[in-house]
N, C-alpha and C. Protein backbone atom coordinates (compact mmCIF):
# COMPACT_ATOMS: atom_id res chain seq x y z
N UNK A 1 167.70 36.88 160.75
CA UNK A 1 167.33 35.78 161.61
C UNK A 1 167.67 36.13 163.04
N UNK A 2 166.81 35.75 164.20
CA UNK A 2 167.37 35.72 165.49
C UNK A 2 167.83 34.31 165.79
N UNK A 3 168.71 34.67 166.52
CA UNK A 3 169.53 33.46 167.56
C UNK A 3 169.21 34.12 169.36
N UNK A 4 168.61 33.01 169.73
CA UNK A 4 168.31 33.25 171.46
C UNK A 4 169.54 32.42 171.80
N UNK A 5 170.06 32.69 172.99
CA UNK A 5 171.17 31.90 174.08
C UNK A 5 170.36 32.10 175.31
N UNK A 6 170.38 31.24 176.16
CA UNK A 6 170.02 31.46 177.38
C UNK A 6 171.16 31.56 178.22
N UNK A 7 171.45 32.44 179.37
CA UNK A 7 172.53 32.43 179.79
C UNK A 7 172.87 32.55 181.45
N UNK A 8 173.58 32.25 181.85
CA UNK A 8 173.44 32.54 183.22
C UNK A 8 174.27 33.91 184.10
N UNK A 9 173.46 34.37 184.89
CA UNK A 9 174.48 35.31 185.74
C UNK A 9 173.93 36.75 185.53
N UNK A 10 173.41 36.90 184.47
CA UNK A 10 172.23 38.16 184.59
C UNK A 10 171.31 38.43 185.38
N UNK A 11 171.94 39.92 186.03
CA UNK A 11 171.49 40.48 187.00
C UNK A 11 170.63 41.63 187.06
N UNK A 12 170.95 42.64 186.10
CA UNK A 12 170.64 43.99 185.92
C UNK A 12 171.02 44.84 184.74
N UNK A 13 170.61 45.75 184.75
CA UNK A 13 170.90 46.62 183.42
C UNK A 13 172.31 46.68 183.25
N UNK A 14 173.14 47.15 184.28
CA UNK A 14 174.66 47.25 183.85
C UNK A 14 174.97 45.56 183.03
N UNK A 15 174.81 44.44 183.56
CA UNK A 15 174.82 43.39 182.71
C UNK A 15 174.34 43.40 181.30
N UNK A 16 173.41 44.03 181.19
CA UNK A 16 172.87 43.98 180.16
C UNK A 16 173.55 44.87 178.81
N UNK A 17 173.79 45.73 179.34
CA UNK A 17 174.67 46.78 178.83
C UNK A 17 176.19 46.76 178.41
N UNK A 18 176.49 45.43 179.18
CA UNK A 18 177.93 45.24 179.02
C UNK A 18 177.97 44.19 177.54
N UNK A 19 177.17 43.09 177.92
CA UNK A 19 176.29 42.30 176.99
C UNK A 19 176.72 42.87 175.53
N UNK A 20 175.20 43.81 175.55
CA UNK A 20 175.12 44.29 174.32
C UNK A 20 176.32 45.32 173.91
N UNK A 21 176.99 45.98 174.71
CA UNK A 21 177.93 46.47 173.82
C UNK A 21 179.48 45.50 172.81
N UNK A 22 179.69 44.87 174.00
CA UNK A 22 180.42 43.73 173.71
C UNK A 22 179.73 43.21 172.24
N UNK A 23 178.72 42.16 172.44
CA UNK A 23 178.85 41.61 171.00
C UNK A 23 178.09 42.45 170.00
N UNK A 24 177.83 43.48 170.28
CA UNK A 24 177.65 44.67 168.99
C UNK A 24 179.08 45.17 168.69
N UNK A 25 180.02 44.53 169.04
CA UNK A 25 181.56 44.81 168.23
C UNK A 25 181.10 43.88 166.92
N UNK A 26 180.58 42.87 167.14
CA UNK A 26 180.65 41.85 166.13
C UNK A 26 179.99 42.40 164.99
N UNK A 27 180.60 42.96 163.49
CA UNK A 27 180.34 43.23 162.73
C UNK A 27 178.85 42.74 161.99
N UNK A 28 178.61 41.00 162.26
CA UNK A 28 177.53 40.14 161.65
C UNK A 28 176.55 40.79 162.41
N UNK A 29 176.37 41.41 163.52
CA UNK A 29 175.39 41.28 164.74
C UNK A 29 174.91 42.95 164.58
N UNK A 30 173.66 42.54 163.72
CA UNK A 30 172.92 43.91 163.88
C UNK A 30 172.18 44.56 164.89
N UNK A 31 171.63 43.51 165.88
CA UNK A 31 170.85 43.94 166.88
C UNK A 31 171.01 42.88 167.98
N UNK A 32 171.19 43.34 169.74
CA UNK A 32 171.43 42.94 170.38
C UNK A 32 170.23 42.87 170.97
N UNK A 33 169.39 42.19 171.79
CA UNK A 33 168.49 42.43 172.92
C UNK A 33 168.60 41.52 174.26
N UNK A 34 168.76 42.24 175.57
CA UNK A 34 169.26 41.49 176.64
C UNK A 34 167.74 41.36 177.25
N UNK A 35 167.29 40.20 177.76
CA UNK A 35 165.99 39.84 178.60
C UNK A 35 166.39 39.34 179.71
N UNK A 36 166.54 40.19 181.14
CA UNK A 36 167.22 40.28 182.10
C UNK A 36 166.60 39.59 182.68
N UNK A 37 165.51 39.61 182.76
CA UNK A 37 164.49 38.83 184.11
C UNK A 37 164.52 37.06 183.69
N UNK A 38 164.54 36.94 182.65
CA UNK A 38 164.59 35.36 181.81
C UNK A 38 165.87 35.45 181.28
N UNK A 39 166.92 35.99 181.88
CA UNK A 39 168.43 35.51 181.11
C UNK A 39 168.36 35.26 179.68
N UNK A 40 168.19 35.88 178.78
CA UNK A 40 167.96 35.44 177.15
C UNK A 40 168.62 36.30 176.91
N UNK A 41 169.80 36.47 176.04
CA UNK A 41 170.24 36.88 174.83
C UNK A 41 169.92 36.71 173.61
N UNK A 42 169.24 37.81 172.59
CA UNK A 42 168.77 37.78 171.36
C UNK A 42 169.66 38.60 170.40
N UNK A 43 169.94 37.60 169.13
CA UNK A 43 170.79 38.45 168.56
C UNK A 43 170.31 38.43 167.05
N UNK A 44 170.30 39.46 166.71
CA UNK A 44 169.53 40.00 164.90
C UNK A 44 170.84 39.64 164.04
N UNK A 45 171.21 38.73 163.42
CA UNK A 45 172.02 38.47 162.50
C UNK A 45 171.58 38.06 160.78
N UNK A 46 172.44 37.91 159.43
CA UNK A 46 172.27 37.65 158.55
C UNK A 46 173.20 35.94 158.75
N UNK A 47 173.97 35.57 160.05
CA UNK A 47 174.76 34.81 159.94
C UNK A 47 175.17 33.77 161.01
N UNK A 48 174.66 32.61 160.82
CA UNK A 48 174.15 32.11 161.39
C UNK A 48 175.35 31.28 162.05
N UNK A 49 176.67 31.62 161.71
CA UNK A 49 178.03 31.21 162.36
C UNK A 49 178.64 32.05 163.51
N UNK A 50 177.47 32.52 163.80
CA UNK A 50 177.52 33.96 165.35
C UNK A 50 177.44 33.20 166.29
N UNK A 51 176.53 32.68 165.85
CA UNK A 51 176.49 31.78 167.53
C UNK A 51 177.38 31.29 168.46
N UNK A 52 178.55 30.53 167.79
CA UNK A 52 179.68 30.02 168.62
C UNK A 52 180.26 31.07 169.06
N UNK A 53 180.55 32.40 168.57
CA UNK A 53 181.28 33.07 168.75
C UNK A 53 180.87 33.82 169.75
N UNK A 54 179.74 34.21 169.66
CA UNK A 54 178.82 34.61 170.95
C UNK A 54 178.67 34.12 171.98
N UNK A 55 178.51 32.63 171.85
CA UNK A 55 178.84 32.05 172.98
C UNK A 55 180.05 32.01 173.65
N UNK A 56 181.04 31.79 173.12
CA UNK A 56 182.50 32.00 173.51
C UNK A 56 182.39 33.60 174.43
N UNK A 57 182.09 34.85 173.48
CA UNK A 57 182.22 36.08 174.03
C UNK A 57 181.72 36.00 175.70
N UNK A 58 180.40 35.52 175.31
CA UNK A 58 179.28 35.44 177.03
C UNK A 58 180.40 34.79 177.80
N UNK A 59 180.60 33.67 177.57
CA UNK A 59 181.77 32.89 178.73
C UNK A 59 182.58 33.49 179.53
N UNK A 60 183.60 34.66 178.28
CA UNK A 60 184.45 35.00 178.65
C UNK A 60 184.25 36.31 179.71
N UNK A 61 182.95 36.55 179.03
CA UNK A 61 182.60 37.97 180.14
C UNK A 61 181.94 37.53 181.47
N UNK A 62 181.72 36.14 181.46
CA UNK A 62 181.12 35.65 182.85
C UNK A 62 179.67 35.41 182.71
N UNK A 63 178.91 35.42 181.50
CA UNK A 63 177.31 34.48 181.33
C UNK A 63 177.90 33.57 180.18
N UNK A 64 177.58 32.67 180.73
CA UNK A 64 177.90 31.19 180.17
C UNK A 64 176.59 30.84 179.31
N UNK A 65 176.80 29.99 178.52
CA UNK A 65 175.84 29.25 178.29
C UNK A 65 174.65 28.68 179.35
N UNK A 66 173.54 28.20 179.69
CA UNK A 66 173.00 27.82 180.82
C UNK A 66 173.30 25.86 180.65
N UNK A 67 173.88 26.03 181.59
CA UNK A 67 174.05 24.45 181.62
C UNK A 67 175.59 24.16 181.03
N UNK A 68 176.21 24.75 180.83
CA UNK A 68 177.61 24.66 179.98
C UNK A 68 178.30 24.94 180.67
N UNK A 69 178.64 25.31 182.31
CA UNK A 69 179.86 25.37 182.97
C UNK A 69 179.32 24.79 184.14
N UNK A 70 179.76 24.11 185.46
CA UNK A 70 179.67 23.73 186.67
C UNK A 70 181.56 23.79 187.42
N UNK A 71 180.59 23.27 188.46
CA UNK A 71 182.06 23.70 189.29
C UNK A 71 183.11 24.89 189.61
N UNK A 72 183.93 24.71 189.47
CA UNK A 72 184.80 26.10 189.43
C UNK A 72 184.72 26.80 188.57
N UNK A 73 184.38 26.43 187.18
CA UNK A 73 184.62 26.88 185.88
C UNK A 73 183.40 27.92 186.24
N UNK A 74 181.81 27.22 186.87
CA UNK A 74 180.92 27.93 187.24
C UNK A 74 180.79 29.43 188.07
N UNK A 75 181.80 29.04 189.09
CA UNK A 75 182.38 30.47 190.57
C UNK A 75 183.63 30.96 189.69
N UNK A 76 184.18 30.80 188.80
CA UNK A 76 184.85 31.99 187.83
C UNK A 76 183.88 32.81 186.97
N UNK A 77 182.94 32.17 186.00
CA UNK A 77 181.95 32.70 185.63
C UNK A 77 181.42 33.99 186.46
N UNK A 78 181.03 33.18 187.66
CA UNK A 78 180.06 34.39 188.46
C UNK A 78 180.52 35.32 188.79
N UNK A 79 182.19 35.14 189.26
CA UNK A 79 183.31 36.65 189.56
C UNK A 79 183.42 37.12 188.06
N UNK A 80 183.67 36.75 187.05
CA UNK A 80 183.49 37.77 185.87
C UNK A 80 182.22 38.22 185.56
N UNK A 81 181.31 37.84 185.47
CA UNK A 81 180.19 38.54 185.86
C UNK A 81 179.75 39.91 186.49
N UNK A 82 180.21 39.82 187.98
CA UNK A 82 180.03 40.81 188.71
C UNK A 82 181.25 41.86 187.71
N UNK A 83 182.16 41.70 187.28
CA UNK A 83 183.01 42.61 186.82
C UNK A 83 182.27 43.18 185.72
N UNK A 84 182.24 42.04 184.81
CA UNK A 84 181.60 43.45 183.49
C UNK A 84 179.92 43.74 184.15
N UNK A 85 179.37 43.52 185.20
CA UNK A 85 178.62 44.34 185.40
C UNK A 85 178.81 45.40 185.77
N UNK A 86 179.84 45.75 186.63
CA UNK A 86 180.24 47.01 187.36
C UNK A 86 180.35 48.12 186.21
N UNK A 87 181.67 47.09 185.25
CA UNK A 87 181.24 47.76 183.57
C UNK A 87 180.39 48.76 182.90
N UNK A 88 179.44 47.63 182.87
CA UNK A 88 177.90 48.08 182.22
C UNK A 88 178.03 49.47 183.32
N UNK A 89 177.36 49.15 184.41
CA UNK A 89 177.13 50.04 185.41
C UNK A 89 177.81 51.45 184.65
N UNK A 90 179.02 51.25 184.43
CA UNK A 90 179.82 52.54 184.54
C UNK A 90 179.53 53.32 183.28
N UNK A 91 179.03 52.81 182.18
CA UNK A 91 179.05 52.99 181.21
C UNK A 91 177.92 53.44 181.13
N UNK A 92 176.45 52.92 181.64
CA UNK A 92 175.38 53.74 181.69
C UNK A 92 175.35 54.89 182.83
N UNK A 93 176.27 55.02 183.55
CA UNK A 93 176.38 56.34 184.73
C UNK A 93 176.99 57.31 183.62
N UNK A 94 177.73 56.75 182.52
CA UNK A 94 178.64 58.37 181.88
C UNK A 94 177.49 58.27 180.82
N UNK A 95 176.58 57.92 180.86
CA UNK A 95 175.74 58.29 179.75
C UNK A 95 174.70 59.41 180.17
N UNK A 96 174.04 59.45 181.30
CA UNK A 96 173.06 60.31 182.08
C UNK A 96 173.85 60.70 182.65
């Protein structure tokens, strides 16, 4: 089954990359796909109790749910964000 999240704060491939490596720890989560230009997270699971947990993960890395943080909670989001993008970033530079 897929599960879509829409999320906020996706910017670029290093985002994307940080994304998918992150919740491809998650054992349930066979396939990740990041849709950068439309903020969508797609995730290939047998288990359909991923979701919360995924959502939780996005939060913590700085893409929230869309509509699920405002205020400050929102401008913390966006500074973790820029971090695991730099992440991603770094992680696709030691790859090429």
């Amino acid at each position: 089954m897929q599960i879509s999240i829409q999320v906020e704060n996706i910017k670029c491939g290093g985002c994307a990359n940080s994304i998918t490596g992150k919740l491809k720890e998650d054992q349930r989560i066979q396939e990740v796909v990041v849709d950068i230009e439309n903020g969508i997270v797609t995730l290939e699971t047998d288990n359909e109790e991923v979701r919360p947990d995924a959502i939780a993960h996005l939060l913590k890395m700085g893409y929230p749910e869309t509509g699920s943080v405002e205020g400050l909670k929102a401008v913390k989001a966006k500074a973790s964000s820029f971090v695991s993008c730099a992440v991603g970033r770094m992680g696709q530079d030691a790859k090429t």
